[in-house]
Protein backbone atom coordinates (compact mmCIF):
# COMPACT_ATOMS: atom_id res chain seq x y z
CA UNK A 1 40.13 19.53 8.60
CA UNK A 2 40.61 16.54 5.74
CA UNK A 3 44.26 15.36 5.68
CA UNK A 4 46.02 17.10 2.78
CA UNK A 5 47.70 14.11 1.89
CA UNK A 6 44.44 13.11 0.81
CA UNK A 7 43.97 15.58 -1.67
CA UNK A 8 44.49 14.59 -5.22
CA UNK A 9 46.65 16.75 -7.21
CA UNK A 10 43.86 17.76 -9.53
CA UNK A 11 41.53 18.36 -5.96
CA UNK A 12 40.79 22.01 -7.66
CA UNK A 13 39.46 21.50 -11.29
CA UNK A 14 37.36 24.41 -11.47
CA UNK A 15 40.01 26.68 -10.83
CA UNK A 16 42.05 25.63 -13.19
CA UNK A 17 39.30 25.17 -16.12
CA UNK A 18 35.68 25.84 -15.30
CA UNK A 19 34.76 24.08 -18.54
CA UNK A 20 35.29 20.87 -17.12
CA UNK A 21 32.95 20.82 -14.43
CA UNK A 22 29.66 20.24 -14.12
CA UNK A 23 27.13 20.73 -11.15
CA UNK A 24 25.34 17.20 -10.36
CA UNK A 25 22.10 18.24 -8.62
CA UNK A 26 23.70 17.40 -5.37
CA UNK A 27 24.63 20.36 -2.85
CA UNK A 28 28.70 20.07 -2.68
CA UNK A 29 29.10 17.08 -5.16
CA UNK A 30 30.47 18.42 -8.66
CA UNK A 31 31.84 16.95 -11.17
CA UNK A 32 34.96 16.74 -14.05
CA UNK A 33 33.23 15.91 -17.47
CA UNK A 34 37.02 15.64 -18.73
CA UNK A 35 37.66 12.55 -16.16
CA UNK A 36 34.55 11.61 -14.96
CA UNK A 37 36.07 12.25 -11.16
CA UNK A 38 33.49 13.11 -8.84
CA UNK A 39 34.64 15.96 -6.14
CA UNK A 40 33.13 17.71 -2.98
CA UNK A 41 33.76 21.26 -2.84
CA UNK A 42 32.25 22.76 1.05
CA UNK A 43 32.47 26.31 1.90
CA UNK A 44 33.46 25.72 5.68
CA UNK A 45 34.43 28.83 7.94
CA UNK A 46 34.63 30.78 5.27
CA UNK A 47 37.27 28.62 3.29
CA UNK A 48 36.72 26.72 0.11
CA UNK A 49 37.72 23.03 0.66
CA UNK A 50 37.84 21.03 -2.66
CA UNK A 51 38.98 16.97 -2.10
CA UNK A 52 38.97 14.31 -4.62
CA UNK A 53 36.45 11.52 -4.04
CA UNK A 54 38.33 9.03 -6.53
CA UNK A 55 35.30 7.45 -7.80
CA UNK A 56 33.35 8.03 -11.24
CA UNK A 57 30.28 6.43 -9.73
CA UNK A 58 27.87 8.70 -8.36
CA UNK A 59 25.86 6.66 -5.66
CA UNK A 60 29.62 6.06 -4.34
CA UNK A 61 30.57 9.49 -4.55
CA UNK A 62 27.39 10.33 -2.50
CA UNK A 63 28.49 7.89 -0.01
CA UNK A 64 31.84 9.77 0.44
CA UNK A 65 30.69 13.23 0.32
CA UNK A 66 28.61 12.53 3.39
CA UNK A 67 31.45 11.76 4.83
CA UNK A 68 33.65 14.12 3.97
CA UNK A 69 30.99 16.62 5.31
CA UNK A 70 30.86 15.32 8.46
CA UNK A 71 34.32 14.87 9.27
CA UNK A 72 35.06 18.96 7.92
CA UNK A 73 32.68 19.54 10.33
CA UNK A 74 33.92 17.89 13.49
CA UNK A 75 31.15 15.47 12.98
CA UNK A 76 33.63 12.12 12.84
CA UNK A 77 31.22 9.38 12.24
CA UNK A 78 32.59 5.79 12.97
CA UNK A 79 32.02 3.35 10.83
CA UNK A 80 29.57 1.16 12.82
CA UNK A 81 27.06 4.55 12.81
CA UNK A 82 27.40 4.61 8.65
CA UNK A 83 24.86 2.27 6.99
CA UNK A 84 24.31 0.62 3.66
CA UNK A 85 21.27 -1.42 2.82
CA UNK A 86 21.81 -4.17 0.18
CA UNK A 87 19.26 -2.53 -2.13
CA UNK A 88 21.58 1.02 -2.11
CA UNK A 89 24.76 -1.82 -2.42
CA UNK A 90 22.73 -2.98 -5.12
CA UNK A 91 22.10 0.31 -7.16
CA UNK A 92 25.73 1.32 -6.62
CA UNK A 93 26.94 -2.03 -8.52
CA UNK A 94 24.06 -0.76 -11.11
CA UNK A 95 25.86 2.05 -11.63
CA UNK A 96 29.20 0.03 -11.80
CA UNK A 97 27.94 -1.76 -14.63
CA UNK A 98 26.37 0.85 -15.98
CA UNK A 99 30.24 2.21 -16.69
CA UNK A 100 32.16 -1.57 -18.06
CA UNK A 101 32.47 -1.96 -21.32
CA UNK A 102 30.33 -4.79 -21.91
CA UNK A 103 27.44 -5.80 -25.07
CA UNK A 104 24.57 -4.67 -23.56
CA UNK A 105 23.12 -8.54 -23.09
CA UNK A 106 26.27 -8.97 -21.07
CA UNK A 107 25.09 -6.08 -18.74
CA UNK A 108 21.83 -6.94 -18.64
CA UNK A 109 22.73 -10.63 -18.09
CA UNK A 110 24.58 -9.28 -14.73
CA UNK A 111 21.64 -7.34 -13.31
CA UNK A 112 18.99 -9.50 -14.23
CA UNK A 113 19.36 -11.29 -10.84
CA UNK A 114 18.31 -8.66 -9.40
CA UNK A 115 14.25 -9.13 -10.43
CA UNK A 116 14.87 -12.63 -9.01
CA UNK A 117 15.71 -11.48 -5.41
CA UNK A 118 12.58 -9.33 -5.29
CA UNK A 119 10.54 -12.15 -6.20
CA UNK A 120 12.37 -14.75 -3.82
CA UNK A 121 14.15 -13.16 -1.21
CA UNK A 122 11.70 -9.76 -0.84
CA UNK A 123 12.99 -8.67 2.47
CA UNK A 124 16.79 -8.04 1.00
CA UNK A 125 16.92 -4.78 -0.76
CA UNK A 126 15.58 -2.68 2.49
CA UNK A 127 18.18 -5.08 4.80
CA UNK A 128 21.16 -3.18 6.55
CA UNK A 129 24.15 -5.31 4.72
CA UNK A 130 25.94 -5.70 7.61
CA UNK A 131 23.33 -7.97 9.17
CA UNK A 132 22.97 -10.28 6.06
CA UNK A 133 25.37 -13.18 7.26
CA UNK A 134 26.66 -16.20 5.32
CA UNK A 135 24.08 -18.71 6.85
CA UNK A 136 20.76 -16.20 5.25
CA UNK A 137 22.39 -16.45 1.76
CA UNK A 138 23.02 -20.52 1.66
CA UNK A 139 19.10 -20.57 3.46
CA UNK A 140 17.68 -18.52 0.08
CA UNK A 141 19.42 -20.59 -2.14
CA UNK A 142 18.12 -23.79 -0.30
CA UNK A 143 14.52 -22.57 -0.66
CA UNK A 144 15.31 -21.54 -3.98
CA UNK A 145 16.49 -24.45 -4.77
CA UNK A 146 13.49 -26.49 -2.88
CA UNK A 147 10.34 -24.55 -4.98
CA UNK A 148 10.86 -20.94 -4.58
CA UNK A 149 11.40 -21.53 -8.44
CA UNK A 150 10.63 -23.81 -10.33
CA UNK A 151 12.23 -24.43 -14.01
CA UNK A 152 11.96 -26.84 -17.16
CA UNK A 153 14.98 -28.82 -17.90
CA UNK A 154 16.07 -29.28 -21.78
CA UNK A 155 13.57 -31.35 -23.76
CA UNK A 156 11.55 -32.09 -20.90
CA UNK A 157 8.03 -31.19 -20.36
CA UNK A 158 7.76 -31.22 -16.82
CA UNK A 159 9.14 -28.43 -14.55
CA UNK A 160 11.03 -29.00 -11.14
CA UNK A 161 12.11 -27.41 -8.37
CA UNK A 162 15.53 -25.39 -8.53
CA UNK A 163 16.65 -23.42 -11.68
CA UNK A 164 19.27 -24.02 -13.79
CA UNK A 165 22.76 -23.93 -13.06
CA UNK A 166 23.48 -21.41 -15.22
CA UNK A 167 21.00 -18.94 -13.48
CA UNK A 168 21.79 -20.35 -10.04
CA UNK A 169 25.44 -19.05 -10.62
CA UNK A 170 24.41 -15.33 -12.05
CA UNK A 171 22.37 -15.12 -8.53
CA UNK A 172 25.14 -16.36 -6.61
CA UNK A 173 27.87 -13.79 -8.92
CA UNK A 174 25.43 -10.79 -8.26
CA UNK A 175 25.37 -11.16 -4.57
CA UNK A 176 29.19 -11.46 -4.13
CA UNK A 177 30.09 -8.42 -6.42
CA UNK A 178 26.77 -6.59 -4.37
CA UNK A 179 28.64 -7.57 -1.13
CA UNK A 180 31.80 -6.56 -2.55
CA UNK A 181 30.75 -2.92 -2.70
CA UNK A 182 30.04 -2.75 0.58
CA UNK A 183 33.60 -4.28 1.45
CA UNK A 184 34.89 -1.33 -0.38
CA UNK A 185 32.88 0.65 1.36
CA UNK A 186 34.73 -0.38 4.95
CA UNK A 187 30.89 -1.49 5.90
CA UNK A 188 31.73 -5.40 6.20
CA UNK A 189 34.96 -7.43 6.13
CA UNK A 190 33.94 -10.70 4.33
CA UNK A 191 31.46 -11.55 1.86
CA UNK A 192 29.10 -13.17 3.17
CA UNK A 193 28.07 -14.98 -0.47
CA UNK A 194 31.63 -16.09 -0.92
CA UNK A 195 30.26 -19.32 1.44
CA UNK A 196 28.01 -20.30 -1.39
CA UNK A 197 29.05 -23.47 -4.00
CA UNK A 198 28.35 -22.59 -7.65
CA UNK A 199 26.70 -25.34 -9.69
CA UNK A 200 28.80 -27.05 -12.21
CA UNK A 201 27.14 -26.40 -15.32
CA UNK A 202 26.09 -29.14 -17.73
CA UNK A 203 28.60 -28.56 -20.94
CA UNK A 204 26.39 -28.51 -24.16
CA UNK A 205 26.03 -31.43 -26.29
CA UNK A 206 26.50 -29.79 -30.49
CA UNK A 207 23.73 -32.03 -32.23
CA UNK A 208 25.39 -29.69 -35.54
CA UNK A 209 24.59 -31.06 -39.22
CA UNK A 210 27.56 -32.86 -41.27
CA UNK A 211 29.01 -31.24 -44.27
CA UNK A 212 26.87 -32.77 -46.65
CA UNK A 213 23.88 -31.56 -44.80
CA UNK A 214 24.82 -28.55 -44.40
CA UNK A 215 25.22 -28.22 -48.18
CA UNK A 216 21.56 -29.10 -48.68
CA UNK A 217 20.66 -26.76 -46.30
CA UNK A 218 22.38 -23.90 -48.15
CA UNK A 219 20.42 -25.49 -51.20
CA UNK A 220 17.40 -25.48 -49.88
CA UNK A 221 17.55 -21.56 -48.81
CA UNK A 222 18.49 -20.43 -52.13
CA UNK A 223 16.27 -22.55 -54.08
CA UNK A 224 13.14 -21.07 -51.57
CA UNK A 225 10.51 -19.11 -53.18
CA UNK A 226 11.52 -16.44 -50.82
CA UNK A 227 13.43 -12.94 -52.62
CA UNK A 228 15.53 -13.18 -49.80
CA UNK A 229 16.86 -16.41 -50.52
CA UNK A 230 20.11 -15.78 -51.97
CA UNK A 231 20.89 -13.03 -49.50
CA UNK A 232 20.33 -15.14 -46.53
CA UNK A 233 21.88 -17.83 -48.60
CA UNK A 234 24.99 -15.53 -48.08
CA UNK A 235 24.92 -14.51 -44.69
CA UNK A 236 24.18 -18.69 -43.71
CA UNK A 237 27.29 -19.50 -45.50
CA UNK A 238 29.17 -16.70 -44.42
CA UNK A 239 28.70 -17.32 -40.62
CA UNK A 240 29.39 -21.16 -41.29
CA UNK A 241 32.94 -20.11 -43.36
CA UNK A 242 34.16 -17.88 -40.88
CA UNK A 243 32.98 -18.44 -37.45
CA UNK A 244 31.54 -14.63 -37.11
CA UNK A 245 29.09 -13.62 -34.94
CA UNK A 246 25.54 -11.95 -36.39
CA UNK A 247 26.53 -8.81 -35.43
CA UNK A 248 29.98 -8.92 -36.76
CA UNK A 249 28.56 -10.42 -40.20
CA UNK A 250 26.33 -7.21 -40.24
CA UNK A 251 29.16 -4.34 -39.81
CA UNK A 252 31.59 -5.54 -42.54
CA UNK A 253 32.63 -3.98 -45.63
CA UNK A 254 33.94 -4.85 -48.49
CA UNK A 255 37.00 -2.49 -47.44
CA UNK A 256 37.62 -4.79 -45.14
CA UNK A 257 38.48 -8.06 -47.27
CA UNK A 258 42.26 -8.03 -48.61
CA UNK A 259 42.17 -10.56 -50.55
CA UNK A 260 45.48 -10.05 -52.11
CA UNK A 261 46.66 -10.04 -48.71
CA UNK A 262 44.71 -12.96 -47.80
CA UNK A 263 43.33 -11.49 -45.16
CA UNK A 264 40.42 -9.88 -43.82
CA UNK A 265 38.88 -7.54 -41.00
CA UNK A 266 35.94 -8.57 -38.16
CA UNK A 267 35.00 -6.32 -36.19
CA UNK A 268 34.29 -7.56 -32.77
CA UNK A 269 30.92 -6.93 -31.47
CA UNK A 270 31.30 -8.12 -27.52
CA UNK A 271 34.89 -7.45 -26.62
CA UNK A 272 37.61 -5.21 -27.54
CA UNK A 273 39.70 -8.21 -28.03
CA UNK A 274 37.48 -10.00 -30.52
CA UNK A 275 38.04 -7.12 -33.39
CA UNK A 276 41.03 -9.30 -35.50
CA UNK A 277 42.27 -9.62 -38.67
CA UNK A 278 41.96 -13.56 -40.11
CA UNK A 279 42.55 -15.54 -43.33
CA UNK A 280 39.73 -16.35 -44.98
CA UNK A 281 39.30 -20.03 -45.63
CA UNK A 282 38.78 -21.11 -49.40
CA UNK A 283 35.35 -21.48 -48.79
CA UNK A 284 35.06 -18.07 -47.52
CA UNK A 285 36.96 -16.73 -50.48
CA UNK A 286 34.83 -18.66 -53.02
CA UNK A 287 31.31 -17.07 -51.31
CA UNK A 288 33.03 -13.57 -51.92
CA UNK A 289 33.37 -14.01 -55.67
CA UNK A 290 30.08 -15.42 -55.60
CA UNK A 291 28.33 -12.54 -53.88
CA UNK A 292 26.40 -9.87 -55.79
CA UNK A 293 27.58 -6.38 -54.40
CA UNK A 294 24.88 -3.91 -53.88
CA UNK A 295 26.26 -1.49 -51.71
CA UNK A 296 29.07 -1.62 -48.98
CA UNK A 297 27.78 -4.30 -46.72
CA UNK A 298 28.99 -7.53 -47.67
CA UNK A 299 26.07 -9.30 -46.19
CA UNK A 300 22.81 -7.50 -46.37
CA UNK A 301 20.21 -10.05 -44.83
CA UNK A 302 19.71 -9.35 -41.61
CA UNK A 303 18.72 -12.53 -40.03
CA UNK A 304 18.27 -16.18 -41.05
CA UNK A 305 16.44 -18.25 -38.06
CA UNK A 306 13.29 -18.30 -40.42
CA UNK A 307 15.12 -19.73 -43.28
CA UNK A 308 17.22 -22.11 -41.03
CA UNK A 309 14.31 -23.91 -39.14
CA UNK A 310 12.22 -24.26 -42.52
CA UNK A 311 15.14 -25.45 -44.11
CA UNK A 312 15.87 -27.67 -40.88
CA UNK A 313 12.15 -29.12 -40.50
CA UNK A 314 12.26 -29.78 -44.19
CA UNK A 315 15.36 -31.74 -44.20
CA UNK A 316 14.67 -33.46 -41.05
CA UNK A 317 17.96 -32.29 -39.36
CA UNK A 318 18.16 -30.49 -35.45
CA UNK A 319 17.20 -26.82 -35.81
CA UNK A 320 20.28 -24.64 -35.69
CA UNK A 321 20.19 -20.52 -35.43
CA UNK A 322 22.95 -18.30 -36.09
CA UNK A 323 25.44 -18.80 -32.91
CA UNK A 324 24.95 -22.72 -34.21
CA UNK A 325 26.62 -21.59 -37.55
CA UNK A 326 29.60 -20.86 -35.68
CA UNK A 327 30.09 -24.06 -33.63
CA UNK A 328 29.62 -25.58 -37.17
CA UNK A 329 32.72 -23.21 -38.61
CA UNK A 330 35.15 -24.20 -35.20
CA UNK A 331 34.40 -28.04 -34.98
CA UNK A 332 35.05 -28.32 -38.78
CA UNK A 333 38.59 -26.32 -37.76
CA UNK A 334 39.12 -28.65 -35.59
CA UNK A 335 38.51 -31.41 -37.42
CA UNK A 336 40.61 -29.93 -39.99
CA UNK A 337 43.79 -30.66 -38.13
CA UNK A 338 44.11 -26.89 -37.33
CA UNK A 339 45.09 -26.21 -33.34
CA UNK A 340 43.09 -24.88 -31.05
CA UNK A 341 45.17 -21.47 -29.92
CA UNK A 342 44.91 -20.33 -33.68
CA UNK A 343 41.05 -21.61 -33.87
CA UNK A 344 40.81 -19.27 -30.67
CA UNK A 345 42.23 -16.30 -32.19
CA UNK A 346 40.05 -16.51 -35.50
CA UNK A 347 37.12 -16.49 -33.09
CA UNK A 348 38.29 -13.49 -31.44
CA UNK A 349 38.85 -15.38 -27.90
CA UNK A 350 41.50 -13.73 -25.70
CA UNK A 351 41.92 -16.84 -23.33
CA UNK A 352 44.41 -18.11 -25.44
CA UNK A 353 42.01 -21.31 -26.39
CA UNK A 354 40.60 -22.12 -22.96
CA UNK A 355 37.30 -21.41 -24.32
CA UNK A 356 37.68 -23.74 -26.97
CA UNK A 357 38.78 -26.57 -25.30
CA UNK A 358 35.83 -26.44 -22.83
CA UNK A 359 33.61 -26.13 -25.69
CA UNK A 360 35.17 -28.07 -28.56
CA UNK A 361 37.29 -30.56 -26.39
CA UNK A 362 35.09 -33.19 -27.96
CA UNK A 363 34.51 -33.72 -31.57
CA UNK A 364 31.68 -35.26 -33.57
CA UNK A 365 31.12 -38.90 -32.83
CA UNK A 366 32.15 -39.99 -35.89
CA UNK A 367 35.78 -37.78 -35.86
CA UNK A 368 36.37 -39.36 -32.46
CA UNK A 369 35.53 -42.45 -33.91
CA UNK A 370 37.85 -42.10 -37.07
CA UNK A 371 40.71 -40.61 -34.44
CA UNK A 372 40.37 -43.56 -32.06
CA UNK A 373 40.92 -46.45 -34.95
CA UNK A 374 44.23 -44.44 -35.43
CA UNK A 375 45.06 -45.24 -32.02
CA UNK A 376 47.64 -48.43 -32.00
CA UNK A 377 49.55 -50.27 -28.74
């Protein structure tokens, strides 16, 4: 019989309220649509046994039933006879994922490993985890590293062996939280990926227009033969004036800008923390009385890459896209005087400005240039 210790103190949700369960397809394995709890409910010499299975994943929950079975029926399995290959490790992270609250790029960024390892390590999905030791994962990444993939660097036209860092590190994050699973699982004891050295990745150099360029940019879109022009016009100058994402600049209102208050409302788009409430800067507030309202979206383009690269090519300045517009907003912050912790917050970081510094840390050659003649000994 299951320790009754072990029982959670909601172990019998059905009897309580049968509306919050719901049969899963699985013999014994129901579960509470209010919570999300999985539980295993065995008729067993003619008793009902309910127990909690504490997990909202179901591949885990599967994992747990089993053995919940077979110790209810005198069937004690130790944990060296239980196996776990990486590819069921693998689908139970999935699942994980799956569950986060993350943008959906960020959950597809975390999985997309995944199609790598089929194409360069083959043999790992249908491998028992507990064989996979610390020497096989440093020997893929070696051949991976050595032409099991090949990549192009920035601006060059030749490829080479490797990947970037910046992949190289998503393969080597996927296996540890993979592993990780199975650690929780009381299948191994140490990751076996924690062995592997992530590749410091190269930080990004902002080739981003100056002011006055930027200006003739904004010209140029508005004075295009395009209809769009003056609504893309908008939504260019609105991402440069407040440092808001594309997604953000598409769900707000015009409910949303106090400007009595000075203030307005963004609604984050890839973290809970990046919804805030900001001051608009004056060049913000002079777009907003220059906007035509024709409905309750403030900004009704929906894109301007087309617009930004004709304008670009046309101007003869680097081609910038709408993430670039909002470099452009925080290095003109900065070089406004204004510090980076309240910089963060107007971005909607929650780091409390380490992002900033690793991205912003250096300013426009000639700011630095203008700083460092300020400099006297």
């Amino acid at each position: 019989m299951p320790d009754s210790n072990s029982e959670s103190k909601h172990s019998k949700p059905a009897a309580s309220n049968h509306r919050f369960t719901a049969d899963t397809g699985v013999t014994n394995l129901i579960r509470n649509t209010k919570s999300g709890i999985y539980y295993a409910r065995i008729v067993h010499q003619r008793k009902d046994h309910w127990k909690s299975l504490k997990t909202d994943v179901f591949a885990v929950a599967k994992q747990r039933l089993r053995r919940f079975e077979d110790d209810l029926r005198g069937r004690k399995v130790s944990k060296k006879g239980v196996t776990m290959t990486f590819g069921q490790a693998a689908q139970i992270y999935a699942e994980q994922v799956a569950l986060e609250r993350l943008a959906p790029s960020s959950k597809e960024f975390r999985l997309r490993p995944a199609s790598t390892f089929r194409r360069t390590w083959p043999d790992l999905a249908g491998t028992d985890i507990r064989r996979i030791s610390a020497d096989d994962c440093i020997k893929w990444l070696q051949r991976y590293e050595n032409g099991a993939a090949t990549y192009t660097p920035h601006r060059a036209r030749t490829t080479v062996p490797g990947n970037s860092p910046t992949v190289i590190n998503a393969c080597i994050a996927y296996l540890r939280r993979v592993f990780d699973v199975a650690i929780k699982e009381g299948l191994i004891s140490e990751n076996p990926a924690r062995s592997m050295k992530r590749m410091p990745v190269r930080k990004k150099l902002l080739d981003l227009p100056s002011r006055t360029q930027f200006q003739a940019i904004v010209v140029h879109v508005r004075n295009s033969r395009s209809r769009w022009g003056e609504t893309v016009g908008d939504l260019i100058e609105g991402l440069a004036y407040s440092g808001m994402r594309l997604k953000e600049a598409g769900r707000m209102r015009w409910s949303d800008i106090k400007l009595e208050d000075g203030l307005m409302n963004i609604w984050g788009s890839k973290t809970r923390g990046s919804m805030r409430t900001v001051p608009p800067i004056p060049a913000m507030r002079d777009l907003f009385s220059r906007i035509k309202k024709s409905g309750p979206k403030v900004f009704t383009a929906d894109s301007a890459l087309g617009s930004l690269k004709s304008a670009c090519k046309a101007l003869n300045v680097a081609k910038l896209n709408h993430h670039d517009l909002r470099h452009l907003f925080a290095t003109t912050v900065i070089e406004s005087g204004v510090d980076i912790p309240t910089l963060s917050r107007w971005l909607g970081h929650v780091d409390g400005g380490a992002l900033c510094m690793k991205t912003y840390g250096h300013l426009r050659p000639l700011h630095s240039a203008e700083a460092a003649a300020k400099v006297r000994f």
